[in-house]
PDB file of N, CA and C in Angstrom:
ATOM      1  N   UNK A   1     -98.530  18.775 153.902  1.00  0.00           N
ATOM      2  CA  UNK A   1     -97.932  19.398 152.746  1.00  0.00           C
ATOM      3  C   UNK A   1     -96.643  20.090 153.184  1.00  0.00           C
ATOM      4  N   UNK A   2     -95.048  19.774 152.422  1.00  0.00           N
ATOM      5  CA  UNK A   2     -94.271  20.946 152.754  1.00  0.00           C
ATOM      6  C   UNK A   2     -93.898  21.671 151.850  1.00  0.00           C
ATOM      7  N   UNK A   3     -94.191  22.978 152.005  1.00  0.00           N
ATOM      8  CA  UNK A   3     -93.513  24.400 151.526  1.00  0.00           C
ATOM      9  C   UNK A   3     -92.112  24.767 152.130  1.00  0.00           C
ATOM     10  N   UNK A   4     -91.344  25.153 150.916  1.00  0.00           N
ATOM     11  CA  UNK A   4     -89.979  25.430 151.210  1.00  0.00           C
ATOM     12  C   UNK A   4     -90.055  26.849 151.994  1.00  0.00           C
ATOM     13  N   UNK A   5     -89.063  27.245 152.749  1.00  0.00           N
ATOM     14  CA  UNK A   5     -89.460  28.641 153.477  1.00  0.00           C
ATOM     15  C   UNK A   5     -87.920  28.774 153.350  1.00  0.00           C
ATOM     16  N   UNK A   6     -87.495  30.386 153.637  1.00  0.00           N
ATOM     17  CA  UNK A   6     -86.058  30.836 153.679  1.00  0.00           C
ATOM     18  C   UNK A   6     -86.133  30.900 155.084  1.00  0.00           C
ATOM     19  N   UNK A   7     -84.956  31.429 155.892  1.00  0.00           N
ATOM     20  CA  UNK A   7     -85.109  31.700 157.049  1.00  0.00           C
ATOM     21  C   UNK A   7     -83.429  32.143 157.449  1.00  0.00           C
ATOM     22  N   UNK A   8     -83.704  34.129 157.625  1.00  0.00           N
ATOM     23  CA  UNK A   8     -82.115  34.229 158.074  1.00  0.00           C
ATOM     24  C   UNK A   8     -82.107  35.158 158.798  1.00  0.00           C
ATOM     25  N   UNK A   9     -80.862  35.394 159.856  1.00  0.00           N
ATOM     26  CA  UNK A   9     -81.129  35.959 161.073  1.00  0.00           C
ATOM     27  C   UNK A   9     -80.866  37.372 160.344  1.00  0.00           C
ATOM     28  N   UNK A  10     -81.056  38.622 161.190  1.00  0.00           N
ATOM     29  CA  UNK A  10     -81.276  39.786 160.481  1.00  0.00           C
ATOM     30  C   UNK A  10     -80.133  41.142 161.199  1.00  0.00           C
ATOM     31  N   UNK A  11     -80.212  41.848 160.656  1.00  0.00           N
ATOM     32  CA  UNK A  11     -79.157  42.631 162.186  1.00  0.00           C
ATOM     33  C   UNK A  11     -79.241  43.064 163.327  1.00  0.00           C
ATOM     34  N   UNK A  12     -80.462  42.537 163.782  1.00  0.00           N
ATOM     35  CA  UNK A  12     -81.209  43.249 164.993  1.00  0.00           C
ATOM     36  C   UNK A  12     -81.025  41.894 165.933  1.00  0.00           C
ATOM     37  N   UNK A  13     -80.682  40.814 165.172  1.00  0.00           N
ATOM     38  CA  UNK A  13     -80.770  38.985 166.277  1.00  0.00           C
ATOM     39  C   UNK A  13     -82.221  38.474 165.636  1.00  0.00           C
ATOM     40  N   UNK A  14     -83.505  39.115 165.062  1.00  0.00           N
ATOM     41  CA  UNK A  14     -84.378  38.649 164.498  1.00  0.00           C
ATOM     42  C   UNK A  14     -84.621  37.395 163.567  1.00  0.00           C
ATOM     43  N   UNK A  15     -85.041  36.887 163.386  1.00  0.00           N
ATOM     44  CA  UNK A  15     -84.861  35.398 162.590  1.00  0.00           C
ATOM     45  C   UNK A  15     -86.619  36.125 161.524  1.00  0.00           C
ATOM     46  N   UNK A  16     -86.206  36.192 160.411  1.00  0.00           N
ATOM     47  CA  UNK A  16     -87.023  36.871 158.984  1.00  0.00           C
ATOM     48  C   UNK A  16     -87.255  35.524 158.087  1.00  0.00           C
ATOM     49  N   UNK A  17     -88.634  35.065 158.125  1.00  0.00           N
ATOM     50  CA  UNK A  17     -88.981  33.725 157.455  1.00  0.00           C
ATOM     51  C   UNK A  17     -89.711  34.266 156.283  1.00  0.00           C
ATOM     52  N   UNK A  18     -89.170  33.877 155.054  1.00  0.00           N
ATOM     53  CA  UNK A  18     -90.087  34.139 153.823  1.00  0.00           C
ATOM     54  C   UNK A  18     -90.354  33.147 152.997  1.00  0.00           C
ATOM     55  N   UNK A  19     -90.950  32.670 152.277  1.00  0.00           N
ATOM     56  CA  UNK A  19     -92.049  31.829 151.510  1.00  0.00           C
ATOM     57  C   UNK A  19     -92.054  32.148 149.733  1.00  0.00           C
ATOM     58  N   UNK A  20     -91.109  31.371 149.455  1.00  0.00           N
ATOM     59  CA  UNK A  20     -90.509  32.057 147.473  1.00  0.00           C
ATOM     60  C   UNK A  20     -91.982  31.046 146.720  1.00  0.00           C
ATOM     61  N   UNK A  21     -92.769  30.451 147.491  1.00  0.00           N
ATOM     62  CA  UNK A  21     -93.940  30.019 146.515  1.00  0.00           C
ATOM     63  C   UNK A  21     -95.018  30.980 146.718  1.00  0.00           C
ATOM     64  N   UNK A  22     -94.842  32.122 147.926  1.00  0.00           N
ATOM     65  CA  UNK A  22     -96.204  32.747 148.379  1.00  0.00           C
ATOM     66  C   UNK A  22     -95.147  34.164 147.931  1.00  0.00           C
ATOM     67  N   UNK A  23     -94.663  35.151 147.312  1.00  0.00           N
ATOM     68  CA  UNK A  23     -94.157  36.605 147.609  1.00  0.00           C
ATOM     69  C   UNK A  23     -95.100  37.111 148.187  1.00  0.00           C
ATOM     70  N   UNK A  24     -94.097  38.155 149.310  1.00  0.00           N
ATOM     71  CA  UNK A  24     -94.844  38.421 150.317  1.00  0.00           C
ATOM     72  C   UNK A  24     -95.385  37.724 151.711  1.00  0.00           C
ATOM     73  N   UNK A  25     -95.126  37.190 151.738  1.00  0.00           N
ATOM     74  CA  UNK A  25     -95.393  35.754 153.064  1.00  0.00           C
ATOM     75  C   UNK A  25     -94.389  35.992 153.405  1.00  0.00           C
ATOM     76  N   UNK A  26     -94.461  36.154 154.885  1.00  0.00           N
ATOM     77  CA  UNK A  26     -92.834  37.012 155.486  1.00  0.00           C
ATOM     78  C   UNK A  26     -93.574  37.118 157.035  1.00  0.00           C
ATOM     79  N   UNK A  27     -92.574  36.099 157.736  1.00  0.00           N
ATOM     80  CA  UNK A  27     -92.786  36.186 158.887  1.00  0.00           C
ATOM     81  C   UNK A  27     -91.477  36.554 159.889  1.00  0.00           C
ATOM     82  N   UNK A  28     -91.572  36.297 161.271  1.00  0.00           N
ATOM     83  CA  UNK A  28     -90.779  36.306 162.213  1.00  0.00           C
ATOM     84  C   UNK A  28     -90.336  36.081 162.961  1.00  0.00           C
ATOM     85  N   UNK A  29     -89.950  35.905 164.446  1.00  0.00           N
ATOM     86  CA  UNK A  29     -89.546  35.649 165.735  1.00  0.00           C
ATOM     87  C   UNK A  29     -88.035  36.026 166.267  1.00  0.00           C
ATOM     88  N   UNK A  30     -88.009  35.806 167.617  1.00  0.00           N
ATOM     89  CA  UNK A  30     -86.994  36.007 168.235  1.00  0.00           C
ATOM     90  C   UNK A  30     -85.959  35.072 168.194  1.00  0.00           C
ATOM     91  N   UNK A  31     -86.681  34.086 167.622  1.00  0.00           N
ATOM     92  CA  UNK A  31     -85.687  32.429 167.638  1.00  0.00           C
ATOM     93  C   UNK A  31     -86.305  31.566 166.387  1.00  0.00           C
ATOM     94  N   UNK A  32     -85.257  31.118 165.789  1.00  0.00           N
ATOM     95  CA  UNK A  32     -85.562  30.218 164.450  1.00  0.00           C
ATOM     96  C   UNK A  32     -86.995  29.338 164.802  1.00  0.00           C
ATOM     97  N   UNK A  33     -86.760  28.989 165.712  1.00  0.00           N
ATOM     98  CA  UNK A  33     -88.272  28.072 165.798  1.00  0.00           C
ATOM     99  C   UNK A  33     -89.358  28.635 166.097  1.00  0.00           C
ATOM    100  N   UNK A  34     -88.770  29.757 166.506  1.00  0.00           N
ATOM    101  CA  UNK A  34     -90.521  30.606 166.454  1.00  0.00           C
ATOM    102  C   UNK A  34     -90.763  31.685 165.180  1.00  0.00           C
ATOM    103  N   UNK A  35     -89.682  31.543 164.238  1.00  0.00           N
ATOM    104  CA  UNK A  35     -89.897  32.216 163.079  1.00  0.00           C
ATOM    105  C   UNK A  35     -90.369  31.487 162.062  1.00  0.00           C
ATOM    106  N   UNK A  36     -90.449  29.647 162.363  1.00  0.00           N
ATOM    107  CA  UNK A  36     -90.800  28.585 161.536  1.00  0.00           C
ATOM    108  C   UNK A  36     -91.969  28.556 162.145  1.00  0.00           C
ATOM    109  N   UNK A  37     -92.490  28.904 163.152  1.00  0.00           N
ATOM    110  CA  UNK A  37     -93.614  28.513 163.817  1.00  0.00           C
ATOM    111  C   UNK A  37     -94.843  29.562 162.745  1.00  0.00           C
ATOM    112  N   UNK A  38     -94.097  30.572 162.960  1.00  0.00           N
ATOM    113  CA  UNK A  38     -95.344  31.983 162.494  1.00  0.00           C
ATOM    114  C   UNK A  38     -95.499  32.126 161.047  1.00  0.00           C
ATOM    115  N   UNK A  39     -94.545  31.154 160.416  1.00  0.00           N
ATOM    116  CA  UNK A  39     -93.985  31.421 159.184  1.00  0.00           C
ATOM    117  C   UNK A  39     -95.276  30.354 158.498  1.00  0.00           C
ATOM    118  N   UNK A  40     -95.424  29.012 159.275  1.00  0.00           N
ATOM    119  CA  UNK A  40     -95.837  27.682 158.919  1.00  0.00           C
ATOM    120  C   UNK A  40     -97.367  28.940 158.932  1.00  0.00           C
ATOM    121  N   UNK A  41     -97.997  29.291 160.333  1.00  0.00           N
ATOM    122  CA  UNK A  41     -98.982  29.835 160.245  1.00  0.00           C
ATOM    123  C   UNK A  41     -99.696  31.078 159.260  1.00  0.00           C
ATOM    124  N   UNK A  42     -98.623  31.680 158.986  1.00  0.00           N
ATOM    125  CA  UNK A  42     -99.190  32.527 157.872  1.00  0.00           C
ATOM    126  C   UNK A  42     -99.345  31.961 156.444  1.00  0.00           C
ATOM    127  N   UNK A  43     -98.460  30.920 156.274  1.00  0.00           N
ATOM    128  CA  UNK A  43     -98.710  30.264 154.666  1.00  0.00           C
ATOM    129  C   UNK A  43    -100.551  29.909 154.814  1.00  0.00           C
ATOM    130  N   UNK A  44    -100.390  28.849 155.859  1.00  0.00           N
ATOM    131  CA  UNK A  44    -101.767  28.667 156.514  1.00  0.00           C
ATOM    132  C   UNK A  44    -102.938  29.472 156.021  1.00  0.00           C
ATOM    133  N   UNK A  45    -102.804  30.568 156.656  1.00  0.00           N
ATOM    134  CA  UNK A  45    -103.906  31.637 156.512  1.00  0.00           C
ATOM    135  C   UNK A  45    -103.851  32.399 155.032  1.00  0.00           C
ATOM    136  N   UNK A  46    -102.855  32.331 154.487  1.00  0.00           N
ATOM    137  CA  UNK A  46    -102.729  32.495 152.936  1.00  0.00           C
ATOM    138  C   UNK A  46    -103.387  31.805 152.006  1.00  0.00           C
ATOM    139  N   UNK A  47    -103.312  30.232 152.093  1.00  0.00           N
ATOM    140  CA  UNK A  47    -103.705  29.021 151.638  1.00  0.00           C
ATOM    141  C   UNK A  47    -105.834  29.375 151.394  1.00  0.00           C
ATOM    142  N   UNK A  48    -105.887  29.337 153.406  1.00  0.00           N
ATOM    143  CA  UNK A  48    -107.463  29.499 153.351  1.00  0.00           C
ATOM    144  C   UNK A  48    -107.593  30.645 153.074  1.00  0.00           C
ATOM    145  N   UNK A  49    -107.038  31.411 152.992  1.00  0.00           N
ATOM    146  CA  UNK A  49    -107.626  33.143 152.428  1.00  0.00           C
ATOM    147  C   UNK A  49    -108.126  32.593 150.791  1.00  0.00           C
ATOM    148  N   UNK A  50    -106.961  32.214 150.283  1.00  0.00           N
ATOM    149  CA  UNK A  50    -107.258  31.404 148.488  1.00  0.00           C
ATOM    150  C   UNK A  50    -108.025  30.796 147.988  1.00  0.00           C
ATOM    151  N   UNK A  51    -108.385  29.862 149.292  1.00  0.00           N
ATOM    152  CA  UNK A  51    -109.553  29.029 148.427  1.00  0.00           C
ATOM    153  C   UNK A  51    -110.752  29.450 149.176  1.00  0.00           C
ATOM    154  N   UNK A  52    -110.956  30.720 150.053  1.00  0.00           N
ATOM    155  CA  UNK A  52    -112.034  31.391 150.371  1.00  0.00           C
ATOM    156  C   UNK A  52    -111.976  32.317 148.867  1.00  0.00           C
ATOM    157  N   UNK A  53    -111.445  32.547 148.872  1.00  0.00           N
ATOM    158  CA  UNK A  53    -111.215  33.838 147.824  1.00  0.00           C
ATOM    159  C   UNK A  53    -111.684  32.897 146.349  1.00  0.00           C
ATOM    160  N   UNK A  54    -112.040  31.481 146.091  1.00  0.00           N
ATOM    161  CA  UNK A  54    -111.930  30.829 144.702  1.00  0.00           C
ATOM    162  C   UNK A  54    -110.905  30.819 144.282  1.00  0.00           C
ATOM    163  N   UNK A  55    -109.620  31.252 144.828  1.00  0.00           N
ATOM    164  CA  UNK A  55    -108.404  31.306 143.651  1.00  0.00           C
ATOM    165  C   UNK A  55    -107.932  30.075 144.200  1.00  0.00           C
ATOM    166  N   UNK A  56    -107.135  29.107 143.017  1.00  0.00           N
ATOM    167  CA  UNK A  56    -106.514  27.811 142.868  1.00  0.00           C
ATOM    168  C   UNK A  56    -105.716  28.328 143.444  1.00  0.00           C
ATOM    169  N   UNK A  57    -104.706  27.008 144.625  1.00  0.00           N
ATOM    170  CA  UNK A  57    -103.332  27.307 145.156  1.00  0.00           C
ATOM    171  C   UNK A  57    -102.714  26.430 144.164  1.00  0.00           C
ATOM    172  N   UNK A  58    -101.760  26.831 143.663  1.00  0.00           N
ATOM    173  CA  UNK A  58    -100.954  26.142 142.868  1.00  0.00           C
ATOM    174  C   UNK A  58     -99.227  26.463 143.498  1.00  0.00           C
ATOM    175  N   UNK A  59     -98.791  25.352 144.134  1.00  0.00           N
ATOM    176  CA  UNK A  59     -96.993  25.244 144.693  1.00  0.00           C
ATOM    177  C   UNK A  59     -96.490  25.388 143.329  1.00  0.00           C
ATOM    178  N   UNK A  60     -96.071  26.664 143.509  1.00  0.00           N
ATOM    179  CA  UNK A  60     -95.095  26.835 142.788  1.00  0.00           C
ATOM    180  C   UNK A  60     -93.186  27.450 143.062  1.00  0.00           C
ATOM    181  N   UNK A  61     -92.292  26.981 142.804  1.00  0.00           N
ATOM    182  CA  UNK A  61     -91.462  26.982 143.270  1.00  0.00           C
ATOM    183  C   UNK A  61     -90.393  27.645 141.934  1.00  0.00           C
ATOM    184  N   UNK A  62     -90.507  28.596 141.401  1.00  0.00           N
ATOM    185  CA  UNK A  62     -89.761  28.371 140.409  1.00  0.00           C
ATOM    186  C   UNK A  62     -88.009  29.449 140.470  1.00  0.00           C
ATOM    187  N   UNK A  63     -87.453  28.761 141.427  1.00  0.00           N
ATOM    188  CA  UNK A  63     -85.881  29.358 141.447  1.00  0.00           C
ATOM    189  C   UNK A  63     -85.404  28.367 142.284  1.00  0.00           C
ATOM    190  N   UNK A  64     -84.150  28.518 142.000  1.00  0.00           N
ATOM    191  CA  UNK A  64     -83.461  27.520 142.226  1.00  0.00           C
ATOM    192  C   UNK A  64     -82.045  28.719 142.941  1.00  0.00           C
ATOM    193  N   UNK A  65     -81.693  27.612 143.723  1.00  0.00           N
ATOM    194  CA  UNK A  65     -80.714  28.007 145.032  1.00  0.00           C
ATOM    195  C   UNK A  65     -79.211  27.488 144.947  1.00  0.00           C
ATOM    196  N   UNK A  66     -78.356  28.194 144.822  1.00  0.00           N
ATOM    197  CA  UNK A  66     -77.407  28.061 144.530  1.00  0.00           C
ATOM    198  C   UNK A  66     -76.068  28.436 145.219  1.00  0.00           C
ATOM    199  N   UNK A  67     -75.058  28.050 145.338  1.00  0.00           N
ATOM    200  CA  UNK A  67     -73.497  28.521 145.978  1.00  0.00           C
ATOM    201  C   UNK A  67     -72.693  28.976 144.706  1.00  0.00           C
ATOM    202  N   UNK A  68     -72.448  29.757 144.701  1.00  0.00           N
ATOM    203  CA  UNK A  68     -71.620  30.112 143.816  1.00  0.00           C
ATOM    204  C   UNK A  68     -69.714  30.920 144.275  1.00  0.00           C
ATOM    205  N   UNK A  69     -68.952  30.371 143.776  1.00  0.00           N
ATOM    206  CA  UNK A  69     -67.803  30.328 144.355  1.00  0.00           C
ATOM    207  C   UNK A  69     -66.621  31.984 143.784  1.00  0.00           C
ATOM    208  N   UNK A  70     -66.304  33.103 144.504  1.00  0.00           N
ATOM    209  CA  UNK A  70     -65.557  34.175 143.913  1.00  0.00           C
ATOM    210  C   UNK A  70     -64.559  34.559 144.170  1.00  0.00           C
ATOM    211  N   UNK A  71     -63.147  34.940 143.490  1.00  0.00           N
ATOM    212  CA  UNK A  71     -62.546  35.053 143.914  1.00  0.00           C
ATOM    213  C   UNK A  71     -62.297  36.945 144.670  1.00  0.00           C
ATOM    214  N   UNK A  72     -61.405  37.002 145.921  1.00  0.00           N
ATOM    215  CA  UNK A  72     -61.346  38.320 146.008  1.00  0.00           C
ATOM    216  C   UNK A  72     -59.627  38.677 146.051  1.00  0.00           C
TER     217      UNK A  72
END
């Protein structure tokens, strides 16, 4: 299954992975691939927390990502 994830470096050099189908799903690392790594694993444990819990996972994705162009 893929889930879309954000992923941006922070002011500290940190790489901050978040999850716009899970709010709150927010992971980390020292390096992009280990912030995709912990990031993949917590959706994970979110997922089976849900359907331990009876609640339906339903992907939901609802925003949309955009560039938007300004002048200064």
């Amino acid at each position: 299954m893929n889930i879309r994830v954000r992923i941006e470096k922070d002011e500290d050099g940190w790489w901050i992975a978040t999850c716009p189908s899970f709010p709150g799903c927010i992971s980390q690392g020292k390096t992009e691939r280990a912030a995709l790594k912990n990031i993949s694993e917590a959706i994970s444990l979110h997922i089976k927390t849900l359907a331990e819990d009876g609640i339906p996972f339903i992907k939901s994705e609802k925003y949309i990502e955009k560039l938007v162009s300004i002048s200064l």
